[in-house]
N, C-alpha and C. Protein backbone atom coordinates (compact mmCIF):
# COMPACT_ATOMS: atom_id res chain seq x y z
N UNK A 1 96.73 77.86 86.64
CA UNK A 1 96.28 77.00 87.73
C UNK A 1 94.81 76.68 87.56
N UNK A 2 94.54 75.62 88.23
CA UNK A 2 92.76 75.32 88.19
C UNK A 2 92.15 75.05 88.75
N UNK A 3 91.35 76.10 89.41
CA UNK A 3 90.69 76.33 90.91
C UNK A 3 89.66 76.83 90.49
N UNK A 4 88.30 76.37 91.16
CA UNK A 4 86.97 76.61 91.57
C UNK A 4 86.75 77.59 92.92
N UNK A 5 86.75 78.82 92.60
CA UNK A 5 87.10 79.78 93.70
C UNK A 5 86.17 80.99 93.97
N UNK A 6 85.29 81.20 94.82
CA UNK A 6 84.34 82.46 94.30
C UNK A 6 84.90 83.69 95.14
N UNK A 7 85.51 84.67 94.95
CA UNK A 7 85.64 85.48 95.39
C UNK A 7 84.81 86.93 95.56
N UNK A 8 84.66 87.86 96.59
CA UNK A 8 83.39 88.93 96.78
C UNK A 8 84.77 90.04 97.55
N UNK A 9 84.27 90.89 96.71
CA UNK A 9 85.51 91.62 97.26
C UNK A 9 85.00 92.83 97.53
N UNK A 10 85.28 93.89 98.34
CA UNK A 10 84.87 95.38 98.76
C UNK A 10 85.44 95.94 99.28
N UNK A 11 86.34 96.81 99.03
CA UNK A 11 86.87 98.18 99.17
C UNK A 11 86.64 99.49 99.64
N UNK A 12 85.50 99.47 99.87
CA UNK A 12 84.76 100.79 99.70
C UNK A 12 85.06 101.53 100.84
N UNK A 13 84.88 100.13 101.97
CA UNK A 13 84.22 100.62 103.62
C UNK A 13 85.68 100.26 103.82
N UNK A 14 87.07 100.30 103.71
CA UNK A 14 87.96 99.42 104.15
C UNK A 14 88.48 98.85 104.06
N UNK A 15 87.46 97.50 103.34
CA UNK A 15 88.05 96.11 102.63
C UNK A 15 87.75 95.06 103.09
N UNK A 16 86.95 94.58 102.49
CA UNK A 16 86.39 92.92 102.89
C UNK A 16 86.42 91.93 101.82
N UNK A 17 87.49 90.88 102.08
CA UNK A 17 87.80 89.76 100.79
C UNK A 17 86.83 88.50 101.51
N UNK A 18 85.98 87.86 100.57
CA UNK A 18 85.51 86.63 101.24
C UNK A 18 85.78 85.63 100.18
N UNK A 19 86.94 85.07 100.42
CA UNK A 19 86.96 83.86 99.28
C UNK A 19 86.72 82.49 99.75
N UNK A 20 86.53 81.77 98.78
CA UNK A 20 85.56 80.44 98.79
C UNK A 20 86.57 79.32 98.09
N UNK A 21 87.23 78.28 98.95
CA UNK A 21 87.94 77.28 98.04
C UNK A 21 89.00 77.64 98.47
N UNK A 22 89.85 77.83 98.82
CA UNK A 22 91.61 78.46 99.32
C UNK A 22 91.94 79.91 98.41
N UNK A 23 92.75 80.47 99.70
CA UNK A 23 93.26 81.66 99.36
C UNK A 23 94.69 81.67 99.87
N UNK A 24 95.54 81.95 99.33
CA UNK A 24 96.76 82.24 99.92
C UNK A 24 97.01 83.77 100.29
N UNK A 25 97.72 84.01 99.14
CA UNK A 25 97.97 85.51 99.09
C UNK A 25 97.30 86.67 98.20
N UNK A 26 96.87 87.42 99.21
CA UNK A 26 95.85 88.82 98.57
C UNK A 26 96.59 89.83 98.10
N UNK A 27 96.98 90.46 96.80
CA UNK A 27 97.38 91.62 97.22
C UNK A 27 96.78 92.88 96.70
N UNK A 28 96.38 94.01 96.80
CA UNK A 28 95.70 95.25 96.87
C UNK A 28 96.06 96.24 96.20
N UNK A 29 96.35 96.72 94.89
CA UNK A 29 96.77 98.28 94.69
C UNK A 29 95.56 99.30 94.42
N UNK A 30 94.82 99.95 95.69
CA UNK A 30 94.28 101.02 95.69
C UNK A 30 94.49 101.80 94.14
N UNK A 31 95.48 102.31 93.68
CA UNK A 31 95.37 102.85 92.72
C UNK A 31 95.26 102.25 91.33
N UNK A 32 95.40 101.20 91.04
CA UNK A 32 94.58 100.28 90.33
C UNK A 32 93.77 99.53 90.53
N UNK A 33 93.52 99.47 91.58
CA UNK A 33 92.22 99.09 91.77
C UNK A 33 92.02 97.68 91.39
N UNK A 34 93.52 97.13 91.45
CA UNK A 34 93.71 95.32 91.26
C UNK A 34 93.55 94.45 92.28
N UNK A 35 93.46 93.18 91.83
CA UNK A 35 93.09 92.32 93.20
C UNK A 35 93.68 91.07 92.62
N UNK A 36 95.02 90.90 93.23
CA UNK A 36 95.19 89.23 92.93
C UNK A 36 95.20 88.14 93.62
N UNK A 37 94.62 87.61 93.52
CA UNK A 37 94.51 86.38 94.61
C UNK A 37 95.00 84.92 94.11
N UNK A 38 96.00 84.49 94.98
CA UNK A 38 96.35 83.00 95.04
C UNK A 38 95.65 82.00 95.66
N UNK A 39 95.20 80.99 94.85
CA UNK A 39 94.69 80.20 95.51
C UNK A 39 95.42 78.67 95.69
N UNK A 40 95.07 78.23 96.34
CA UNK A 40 96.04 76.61 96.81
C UNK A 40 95.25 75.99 97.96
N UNK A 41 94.53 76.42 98.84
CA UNK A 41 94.03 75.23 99.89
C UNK A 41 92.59 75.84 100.83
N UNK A 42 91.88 75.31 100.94
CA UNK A 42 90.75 75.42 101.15
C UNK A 42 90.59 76.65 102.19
N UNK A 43 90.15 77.44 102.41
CA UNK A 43 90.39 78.58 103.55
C UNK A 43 89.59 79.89 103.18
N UNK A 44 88.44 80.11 104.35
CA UNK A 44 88.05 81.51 104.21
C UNK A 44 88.47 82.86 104.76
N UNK A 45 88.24 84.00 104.06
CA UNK A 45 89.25 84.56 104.79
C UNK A 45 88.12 86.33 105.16
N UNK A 46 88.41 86.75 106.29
CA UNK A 46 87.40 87.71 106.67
C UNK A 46 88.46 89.24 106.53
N UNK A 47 88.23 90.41 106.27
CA UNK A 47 88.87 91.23 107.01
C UNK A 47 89.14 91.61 105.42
């Protein structure tokens, strides 16, 4: 896919994703310590 997307991600305290450009779907494995993110439509996302 080809998206202009800045993502800031933190885990530490909880978890705070701030992406830039659309996000769809986040998903999280704590024990890998992966982060995949879909992007498709303009949208920031807090939390």
């Amino acid at each position: 896919m080809t998206a202009d997307f800045i993502v800031t991600s933190r885990f530490e305290s909880g978890g705070t994703v701030v992406a830039s450009n659309v996000l769809i779907t986040m998903t999280y494995h704590p024990r890998l310590n992966l982060v995949k993110i879909f992007c498709k439509e303009a949208l920031s996302f807090d939390g």
